[in-house]
Protein backbone atom coordinates (compact mmCIF):
# COMPACT_ATOMS: atom_id res chain seq x y z
CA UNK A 1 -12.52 0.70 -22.37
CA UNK A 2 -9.68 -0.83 -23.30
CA UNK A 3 -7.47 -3.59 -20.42
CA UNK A 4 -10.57 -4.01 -18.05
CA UNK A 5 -10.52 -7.57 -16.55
CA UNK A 6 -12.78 -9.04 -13.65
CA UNK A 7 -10.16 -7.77 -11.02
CA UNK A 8 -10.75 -4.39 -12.01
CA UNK A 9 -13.27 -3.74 -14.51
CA UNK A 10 -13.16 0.00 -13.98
CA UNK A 11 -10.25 2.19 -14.40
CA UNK A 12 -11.13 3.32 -10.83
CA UNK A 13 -10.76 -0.28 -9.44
CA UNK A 14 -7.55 -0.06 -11.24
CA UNK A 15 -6.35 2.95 -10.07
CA UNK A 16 -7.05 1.44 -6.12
CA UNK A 17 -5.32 -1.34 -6.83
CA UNK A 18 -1.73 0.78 -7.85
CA UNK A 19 -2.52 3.54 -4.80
CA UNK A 20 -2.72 0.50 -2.62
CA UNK A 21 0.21 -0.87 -3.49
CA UNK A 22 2.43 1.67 -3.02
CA UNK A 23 0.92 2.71 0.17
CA UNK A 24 1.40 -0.48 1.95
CA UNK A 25 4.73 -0.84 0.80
CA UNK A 26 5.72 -0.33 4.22
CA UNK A 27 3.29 -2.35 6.04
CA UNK A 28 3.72 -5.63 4.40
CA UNK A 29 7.41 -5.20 5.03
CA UNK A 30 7.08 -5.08 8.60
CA UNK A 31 4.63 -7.79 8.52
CA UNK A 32 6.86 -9.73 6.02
CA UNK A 33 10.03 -9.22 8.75
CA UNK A 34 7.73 -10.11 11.40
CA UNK A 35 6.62 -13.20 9.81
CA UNK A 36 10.48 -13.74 8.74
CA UNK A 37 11.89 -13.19 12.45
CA UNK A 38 8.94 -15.43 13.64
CA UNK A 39 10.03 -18.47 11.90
CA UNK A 40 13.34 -17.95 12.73
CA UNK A 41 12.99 -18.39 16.13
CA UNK A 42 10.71 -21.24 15.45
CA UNK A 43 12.72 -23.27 13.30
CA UNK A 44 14.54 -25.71 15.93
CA UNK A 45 11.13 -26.62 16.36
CA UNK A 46 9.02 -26.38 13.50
CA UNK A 47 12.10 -27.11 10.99
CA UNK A 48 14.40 -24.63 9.36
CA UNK A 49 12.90 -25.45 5.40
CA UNK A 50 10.23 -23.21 6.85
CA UNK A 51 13.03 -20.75 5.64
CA UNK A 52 13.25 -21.63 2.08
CA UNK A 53 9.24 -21.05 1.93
CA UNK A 54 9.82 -17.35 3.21
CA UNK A 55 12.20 -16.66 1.12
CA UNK A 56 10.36 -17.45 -1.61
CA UNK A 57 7.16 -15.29 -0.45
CA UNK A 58 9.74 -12.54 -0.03
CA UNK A 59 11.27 -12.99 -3.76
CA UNK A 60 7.90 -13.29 -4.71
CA UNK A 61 6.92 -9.89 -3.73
CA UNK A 62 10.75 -8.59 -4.84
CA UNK A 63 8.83 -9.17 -8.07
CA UNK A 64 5.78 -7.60 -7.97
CA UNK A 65 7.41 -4.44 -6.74
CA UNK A 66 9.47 -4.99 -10.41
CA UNK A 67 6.88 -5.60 -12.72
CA UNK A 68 3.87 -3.47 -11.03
CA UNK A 69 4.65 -0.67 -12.75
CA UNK A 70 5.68 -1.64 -15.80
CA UNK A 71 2.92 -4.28 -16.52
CA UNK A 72 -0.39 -3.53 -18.77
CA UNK A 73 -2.30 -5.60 -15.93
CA UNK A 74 -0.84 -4.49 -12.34
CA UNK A 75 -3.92 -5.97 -11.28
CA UNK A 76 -3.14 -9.12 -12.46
CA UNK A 77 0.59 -9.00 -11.08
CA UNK A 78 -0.96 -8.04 -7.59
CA UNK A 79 -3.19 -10.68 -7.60
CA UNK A 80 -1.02 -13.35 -8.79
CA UNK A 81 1.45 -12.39 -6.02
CA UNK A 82 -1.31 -13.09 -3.64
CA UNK A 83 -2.45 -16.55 -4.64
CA UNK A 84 1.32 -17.59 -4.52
CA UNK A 85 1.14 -16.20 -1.22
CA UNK A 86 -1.75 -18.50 -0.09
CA UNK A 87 -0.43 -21.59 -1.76
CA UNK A 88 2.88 -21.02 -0.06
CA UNK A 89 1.44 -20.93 3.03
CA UNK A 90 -1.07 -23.76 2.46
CA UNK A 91 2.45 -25.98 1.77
CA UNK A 92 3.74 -24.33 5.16
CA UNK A 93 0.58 -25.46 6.67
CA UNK A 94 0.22 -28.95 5.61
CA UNK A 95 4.43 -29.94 5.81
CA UNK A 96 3.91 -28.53 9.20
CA UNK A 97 1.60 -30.38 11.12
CA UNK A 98 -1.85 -29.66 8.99
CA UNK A 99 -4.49 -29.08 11.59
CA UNK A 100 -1.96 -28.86 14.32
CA UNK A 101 0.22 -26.15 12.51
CA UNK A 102 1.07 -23.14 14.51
CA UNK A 103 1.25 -21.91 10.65
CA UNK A 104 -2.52 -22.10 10.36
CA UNK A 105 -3.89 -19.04 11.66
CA UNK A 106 -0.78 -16.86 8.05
CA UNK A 107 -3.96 -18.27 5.85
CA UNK A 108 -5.81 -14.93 7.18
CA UNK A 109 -2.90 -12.62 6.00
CA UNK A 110 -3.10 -13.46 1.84
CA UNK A 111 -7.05 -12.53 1.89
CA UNK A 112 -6.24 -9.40 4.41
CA UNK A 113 -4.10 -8.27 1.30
CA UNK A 114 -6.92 -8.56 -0.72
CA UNK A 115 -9.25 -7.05 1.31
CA UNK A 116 -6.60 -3.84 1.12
CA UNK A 117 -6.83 -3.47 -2.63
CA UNK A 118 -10.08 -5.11 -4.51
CA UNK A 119 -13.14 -4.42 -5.00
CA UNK A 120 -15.93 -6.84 -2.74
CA UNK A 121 -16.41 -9.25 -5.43
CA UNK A 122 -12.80 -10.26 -5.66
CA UNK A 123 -12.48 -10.53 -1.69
CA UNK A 124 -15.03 -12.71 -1.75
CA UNK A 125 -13.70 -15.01 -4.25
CA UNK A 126 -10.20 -14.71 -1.99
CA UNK A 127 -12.01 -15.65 1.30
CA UNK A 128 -13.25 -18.94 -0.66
CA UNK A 129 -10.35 -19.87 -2.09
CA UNK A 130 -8.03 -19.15 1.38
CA UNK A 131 -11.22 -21.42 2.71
CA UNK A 132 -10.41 -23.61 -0.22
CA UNK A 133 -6.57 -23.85 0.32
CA UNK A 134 -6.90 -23.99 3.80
CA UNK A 135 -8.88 -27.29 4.18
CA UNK A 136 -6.65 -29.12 1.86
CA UNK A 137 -3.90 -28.18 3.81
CA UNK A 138 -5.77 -29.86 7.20
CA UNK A 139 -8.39 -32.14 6.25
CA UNK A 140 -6.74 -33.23 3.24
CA UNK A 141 -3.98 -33.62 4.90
CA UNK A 142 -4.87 -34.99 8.63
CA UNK A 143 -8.74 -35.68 7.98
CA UNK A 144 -8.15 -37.71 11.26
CA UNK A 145 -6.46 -34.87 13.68
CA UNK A 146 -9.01 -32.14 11.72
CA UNK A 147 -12.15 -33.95 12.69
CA UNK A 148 -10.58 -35.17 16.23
CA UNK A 149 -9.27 -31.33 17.01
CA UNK A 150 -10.84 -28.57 14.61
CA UNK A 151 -10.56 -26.40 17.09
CA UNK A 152 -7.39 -24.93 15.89
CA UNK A 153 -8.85 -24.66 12.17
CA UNK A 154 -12.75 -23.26 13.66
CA UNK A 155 -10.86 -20.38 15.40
CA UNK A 156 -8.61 -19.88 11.61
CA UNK A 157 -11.60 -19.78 9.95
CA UNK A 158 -13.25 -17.38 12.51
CA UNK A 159 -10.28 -15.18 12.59
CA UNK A 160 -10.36 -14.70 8.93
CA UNK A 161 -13.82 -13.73 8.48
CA UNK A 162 -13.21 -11.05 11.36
CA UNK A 163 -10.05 -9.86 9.94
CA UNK A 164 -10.92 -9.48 6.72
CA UNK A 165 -13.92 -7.80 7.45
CA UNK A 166 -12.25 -5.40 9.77
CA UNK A 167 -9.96 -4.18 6.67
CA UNK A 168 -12.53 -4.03 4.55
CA UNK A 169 -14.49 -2.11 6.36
CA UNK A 170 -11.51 0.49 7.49
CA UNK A 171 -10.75 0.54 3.46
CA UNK A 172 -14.01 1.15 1.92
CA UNK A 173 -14.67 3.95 4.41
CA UNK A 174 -11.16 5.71 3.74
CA UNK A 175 -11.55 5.23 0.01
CA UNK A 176 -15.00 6.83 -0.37
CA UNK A 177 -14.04 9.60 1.20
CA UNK A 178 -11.04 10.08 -0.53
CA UNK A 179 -12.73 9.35 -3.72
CA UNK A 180 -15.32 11.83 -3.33
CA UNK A 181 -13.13 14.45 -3.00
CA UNK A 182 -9.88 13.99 -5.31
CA UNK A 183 -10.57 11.10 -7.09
CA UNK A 184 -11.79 11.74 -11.09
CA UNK A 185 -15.06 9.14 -10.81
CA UNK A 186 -14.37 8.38 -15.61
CA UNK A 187 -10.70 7.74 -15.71
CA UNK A 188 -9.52 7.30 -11.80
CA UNK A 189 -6.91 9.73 -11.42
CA UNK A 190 -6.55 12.64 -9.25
CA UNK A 191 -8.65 15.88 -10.02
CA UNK A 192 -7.36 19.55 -9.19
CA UNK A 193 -9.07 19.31 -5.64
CA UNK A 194 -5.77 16.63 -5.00
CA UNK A 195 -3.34 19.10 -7.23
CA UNK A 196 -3.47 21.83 -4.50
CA UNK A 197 -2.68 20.66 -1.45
CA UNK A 198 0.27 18.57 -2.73
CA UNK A 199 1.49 20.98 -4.82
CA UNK A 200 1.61 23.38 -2.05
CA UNK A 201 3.43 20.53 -0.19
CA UNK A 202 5.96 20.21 -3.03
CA UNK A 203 6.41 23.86 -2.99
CA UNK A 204 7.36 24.27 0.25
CA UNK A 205 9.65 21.20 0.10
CA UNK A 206 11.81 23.03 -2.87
CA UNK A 207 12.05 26.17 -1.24
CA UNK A 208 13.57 24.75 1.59
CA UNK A 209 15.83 22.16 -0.50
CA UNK A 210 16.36 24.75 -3.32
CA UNK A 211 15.02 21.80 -6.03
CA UNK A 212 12.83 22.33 -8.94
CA UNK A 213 9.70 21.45 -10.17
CA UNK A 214 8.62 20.79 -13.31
CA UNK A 215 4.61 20.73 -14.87
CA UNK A 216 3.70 18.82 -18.16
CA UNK A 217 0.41 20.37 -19.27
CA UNK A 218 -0.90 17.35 -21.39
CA UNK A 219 -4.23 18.24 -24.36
CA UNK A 220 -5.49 15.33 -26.30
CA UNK A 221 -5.97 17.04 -30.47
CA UNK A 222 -8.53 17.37 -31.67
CA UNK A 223 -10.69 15.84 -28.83
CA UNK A 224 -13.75 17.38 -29.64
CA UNK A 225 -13.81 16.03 -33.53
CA UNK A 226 -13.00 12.65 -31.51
CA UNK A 227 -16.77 12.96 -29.98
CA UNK A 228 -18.36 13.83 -32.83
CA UNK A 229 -16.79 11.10 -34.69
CA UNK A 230 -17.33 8.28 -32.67
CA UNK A 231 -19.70 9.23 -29.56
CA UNK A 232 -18.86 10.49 -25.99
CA UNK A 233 -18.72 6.52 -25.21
CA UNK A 234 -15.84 6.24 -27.51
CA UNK A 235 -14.40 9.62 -26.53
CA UNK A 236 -14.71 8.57 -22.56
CA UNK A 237 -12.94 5.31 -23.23
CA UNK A 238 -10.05 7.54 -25.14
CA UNK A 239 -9.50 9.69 -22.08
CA UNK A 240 -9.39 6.59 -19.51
CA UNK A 241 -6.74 4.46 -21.73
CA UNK A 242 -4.51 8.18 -21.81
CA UNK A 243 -5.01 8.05 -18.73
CA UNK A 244 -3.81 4.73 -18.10
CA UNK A 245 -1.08 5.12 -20.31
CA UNK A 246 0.26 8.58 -18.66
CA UNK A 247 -0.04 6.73 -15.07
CA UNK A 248 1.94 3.66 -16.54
CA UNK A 249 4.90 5.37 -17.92
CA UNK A 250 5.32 7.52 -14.44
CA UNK A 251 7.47 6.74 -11.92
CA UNK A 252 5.77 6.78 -8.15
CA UNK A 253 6.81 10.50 -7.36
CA UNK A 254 5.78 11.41 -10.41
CA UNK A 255 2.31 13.06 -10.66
CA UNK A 256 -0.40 12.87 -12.89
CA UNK A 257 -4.22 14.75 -12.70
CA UNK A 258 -7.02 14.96 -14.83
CA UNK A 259 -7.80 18.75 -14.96
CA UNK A 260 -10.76 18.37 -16.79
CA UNK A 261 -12.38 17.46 -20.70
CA UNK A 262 -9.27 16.27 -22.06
CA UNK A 263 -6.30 18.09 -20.10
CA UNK A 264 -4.07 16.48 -17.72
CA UNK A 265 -1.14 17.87 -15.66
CA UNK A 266 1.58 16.26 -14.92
CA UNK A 267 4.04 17.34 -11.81
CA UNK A 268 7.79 15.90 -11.50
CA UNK A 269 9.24 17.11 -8.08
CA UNK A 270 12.46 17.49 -8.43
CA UNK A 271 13.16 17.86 -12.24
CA UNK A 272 13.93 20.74 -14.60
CA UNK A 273 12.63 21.74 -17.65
CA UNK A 274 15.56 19.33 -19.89
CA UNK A 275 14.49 15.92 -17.89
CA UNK A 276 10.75 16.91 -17.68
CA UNK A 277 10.58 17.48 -21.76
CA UNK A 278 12.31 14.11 -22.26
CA UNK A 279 9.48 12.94 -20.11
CA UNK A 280 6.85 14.09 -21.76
CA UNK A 281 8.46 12.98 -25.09
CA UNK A 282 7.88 9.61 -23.64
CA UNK A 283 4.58 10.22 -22.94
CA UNK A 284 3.93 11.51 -26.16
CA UNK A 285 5.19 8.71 -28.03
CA UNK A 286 3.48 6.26 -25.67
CA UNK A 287 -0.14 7.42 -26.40
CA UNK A 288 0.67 8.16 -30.22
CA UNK A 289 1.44 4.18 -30.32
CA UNK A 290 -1.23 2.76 -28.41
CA UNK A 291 -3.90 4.10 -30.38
CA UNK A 292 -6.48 4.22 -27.35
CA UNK A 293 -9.79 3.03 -27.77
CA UNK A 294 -9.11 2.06 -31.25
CA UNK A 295 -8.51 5.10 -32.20
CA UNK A 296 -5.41 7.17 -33.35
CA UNK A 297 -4.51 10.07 -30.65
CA UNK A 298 -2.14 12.56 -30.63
CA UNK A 299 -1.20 14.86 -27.29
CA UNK A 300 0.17 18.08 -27.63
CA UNK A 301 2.07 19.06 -24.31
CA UNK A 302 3.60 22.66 -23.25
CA UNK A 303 6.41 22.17 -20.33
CA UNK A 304 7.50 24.53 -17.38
CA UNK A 305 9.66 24.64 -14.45
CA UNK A 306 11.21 26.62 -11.87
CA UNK A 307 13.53 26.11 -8.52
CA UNK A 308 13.48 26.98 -5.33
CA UNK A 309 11.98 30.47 -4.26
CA UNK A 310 10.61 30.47 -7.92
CA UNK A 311 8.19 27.33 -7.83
CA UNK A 312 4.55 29.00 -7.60
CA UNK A 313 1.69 27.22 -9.50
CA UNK A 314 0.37 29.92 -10.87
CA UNK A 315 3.20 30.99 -12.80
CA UNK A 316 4.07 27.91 -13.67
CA UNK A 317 0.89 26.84 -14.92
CA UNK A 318 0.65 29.91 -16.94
CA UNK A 319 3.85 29.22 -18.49
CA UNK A 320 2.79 25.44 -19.09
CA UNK A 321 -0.59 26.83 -20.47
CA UNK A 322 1.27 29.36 -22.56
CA UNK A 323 3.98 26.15 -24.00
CA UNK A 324 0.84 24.14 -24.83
CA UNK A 325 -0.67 26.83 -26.48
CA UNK A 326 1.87 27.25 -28.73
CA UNK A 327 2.27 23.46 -29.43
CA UNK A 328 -1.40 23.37 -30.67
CA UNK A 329 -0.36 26.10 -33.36
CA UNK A 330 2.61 24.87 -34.29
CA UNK A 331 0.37 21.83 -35.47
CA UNK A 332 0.01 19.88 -32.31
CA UNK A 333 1.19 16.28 -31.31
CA UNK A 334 4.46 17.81 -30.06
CA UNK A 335 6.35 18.91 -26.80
CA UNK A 336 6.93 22.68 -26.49
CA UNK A 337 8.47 23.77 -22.92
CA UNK A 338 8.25 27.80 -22.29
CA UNK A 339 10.19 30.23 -23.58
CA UNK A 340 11.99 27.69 -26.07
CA UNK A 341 11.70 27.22 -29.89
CA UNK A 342 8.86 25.73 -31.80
CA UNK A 343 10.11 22.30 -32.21
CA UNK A 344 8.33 19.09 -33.17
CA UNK A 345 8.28 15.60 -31.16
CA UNK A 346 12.32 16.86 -29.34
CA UNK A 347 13.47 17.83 -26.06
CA UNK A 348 13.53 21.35 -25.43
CA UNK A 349 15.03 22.91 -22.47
CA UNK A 350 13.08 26.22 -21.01
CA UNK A 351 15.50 28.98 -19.07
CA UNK A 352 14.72 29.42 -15.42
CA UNK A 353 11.43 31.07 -14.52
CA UNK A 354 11.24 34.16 -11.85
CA UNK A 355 8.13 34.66 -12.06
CA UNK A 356 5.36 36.30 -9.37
CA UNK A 357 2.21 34.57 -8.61
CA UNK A 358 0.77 37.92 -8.09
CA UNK A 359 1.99 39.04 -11.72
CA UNK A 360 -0.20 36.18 -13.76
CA UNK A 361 -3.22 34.41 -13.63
CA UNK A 362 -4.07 30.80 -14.05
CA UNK A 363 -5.87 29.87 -17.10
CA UNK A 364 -7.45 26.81 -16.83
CA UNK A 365 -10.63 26.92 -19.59
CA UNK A 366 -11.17 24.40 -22.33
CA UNK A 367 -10.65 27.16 -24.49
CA UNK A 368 -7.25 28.39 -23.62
CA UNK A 369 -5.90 25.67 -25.71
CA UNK A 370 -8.43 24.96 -28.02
């Protein structure tokens, strides 16, 4: 598979490491203010350059929420943001009074981070170097006040195993269950066992706030001629880098599942039928370029929507199912949204839907858009 790295060598480890950062978007900045407040009310004491340090932790992680989403590696941009973290702090540590540092006990909060988003073998290798980083800061430092008072450093070091075992622990539990149940195990997104719940969610929200919805019902051509070309290994790796690719070029709100063999659904709260086909134009373009695997891959996409009292899955995947279907005959690798013309790799717009759940069923086979 294509953009592995030791950080995340799976596309599920990847997939963690994005989930995790956009759920503790909120966490780290009350920590961060915390932390912020804290040395503000310090700083006739401890120095006010303590300031310039936080700010730069702060701009720091300004950037990561920038490039996250953008970057072929948001591993890499997570984890990067982390060890600047540390080393900041390690400065903090050692300008401040080494192994007397009130400072000393922030090492633990870097490797918590960690803790919150890798896999073991990378919190281990954070927990050496905050180990690492944290003894130059004291006994390379103050080797005198370290070995006279350790005290303060013993109870550091004991506070990080504890901590970051304590988040580990609370993580791994919460992500095995939620993996077993709506996680895809090959490429790491959500499976239809996570599509119904929310979508009921974003349902109700749209009735009540009379906004649409729009589905992008995503085949890879030609899959199966894919498999016997090159081998189910080679046809895996294809549907993990589209998958990558389709989670990439989505905003946060925007939602992306693997349905099963090679279909994916894509859900944009919020948008009609014009924005969502200039999305999945995007998205069609993306994976046409990337060539994924190695190999060159075409989607075909069909596109519905509907507003308010009108948003009901089933109808709208039957009308997404119905678009796709008629973007695989008009010779595939194109966008087709329902109930507009036949029209090649451009943004088509789809008239409202008012349609009955009771009135259509959901097809969901391989087949349907064979």
């Amino acid at each position: 598979m294509a953009r592995t790295s030791w950080l995340c060598p799976t596309e599920l480890d990847r997939s963690r490491v994005i989930d995790a950062s956009a759920r503790v978007r909120n966490i780290r900045m009350i920590g961060s203010g915390a932390v912020g407040l804290a040395l503000l009310l310090a700083a006739p004491w401890v120095g006010w350059w303590t300031l310039i340090l936080f700010a730069l932790s702060t701009l720091n992680f300004l950037n990561v929420e920038r490039r996250i989403d953008t970057s072929a590696h948001p591993e890499r941009v997570s984890a990067f943001a982390i060890v600047f973290t540390m080393l900041l702090i390690g400065a903090g540590v050692a300008l401040s009074g080494g192994p007397r540092s009130v400072a000393l006990p922030w090492m633990v909060l870097p490797a918590a981070m960690v803790a919150a988003r890798f896999r073991p073998q990378v919190v281990l290798a954070a927990i050496g170097l905050t180990i690492a980083i944290t003894l130059a800061a004291t006994l390379g430092t103050h080797p005198g006040w370290t070995v006279g008072d350790p005290a303060l450093l013993v109870a550091t070091l004991a506070l990080l195993a504890g901590v970051v075992s304590i988040v580990w622990a609370l993580q791994s539990a919460e992500l095995h269950h939620r993996d077993e149940a709506i996680i895809d195990p090959l490429t790491g997104l959500f499976n239809r066992n996570a599509l119904i719940p929310r979508f009921a969610e974003l349902s109700h929200q749209a009735r009540l706030t009379d906004q649409p919805i729009c589905l992008l019902f995503c085949d890879v051509d030609n899959f199966k001629a894919i498999n016997d070309a090159h081998g189910h290994d080679r046809g895996d790796a294809v549907l993990c880098d589209v998958a990558y690719e389709l989670r990439k070029r989505l905003h946060s709100f925007e939602l992306v599942y693997r349905l099963g063999g090679e279909e994916f659904l894509v859900v944009l709260p919020g948008v009609g039928s014009d924005v969502g086909c200039e999305v999945a134009e995007r998205l069609r373009l993306a994976v046409e370029r990337i060539r994924p695997a190695r190999v060159a891959i075409t989607l075909s996409i069909g596109v519905s929507s509907a507003r308010g009292e009108d948003v009901q899955y089933d109808a709208l995947f039957k009308l997404a199912d119905e678009a796709l279907y008629e973007a695989k005959h008009a010779g595939r690798n194109r966008v087709i949204a329902a109930g507009a013309p036949n029209v090649a790799g451009e943004p088509v717009e789809a008239p409202g839907a008012h349609l009955s759940a009771d009135a259509l069923a959901v097809n969901v086979t391989a087949g349907a858009v064979a």
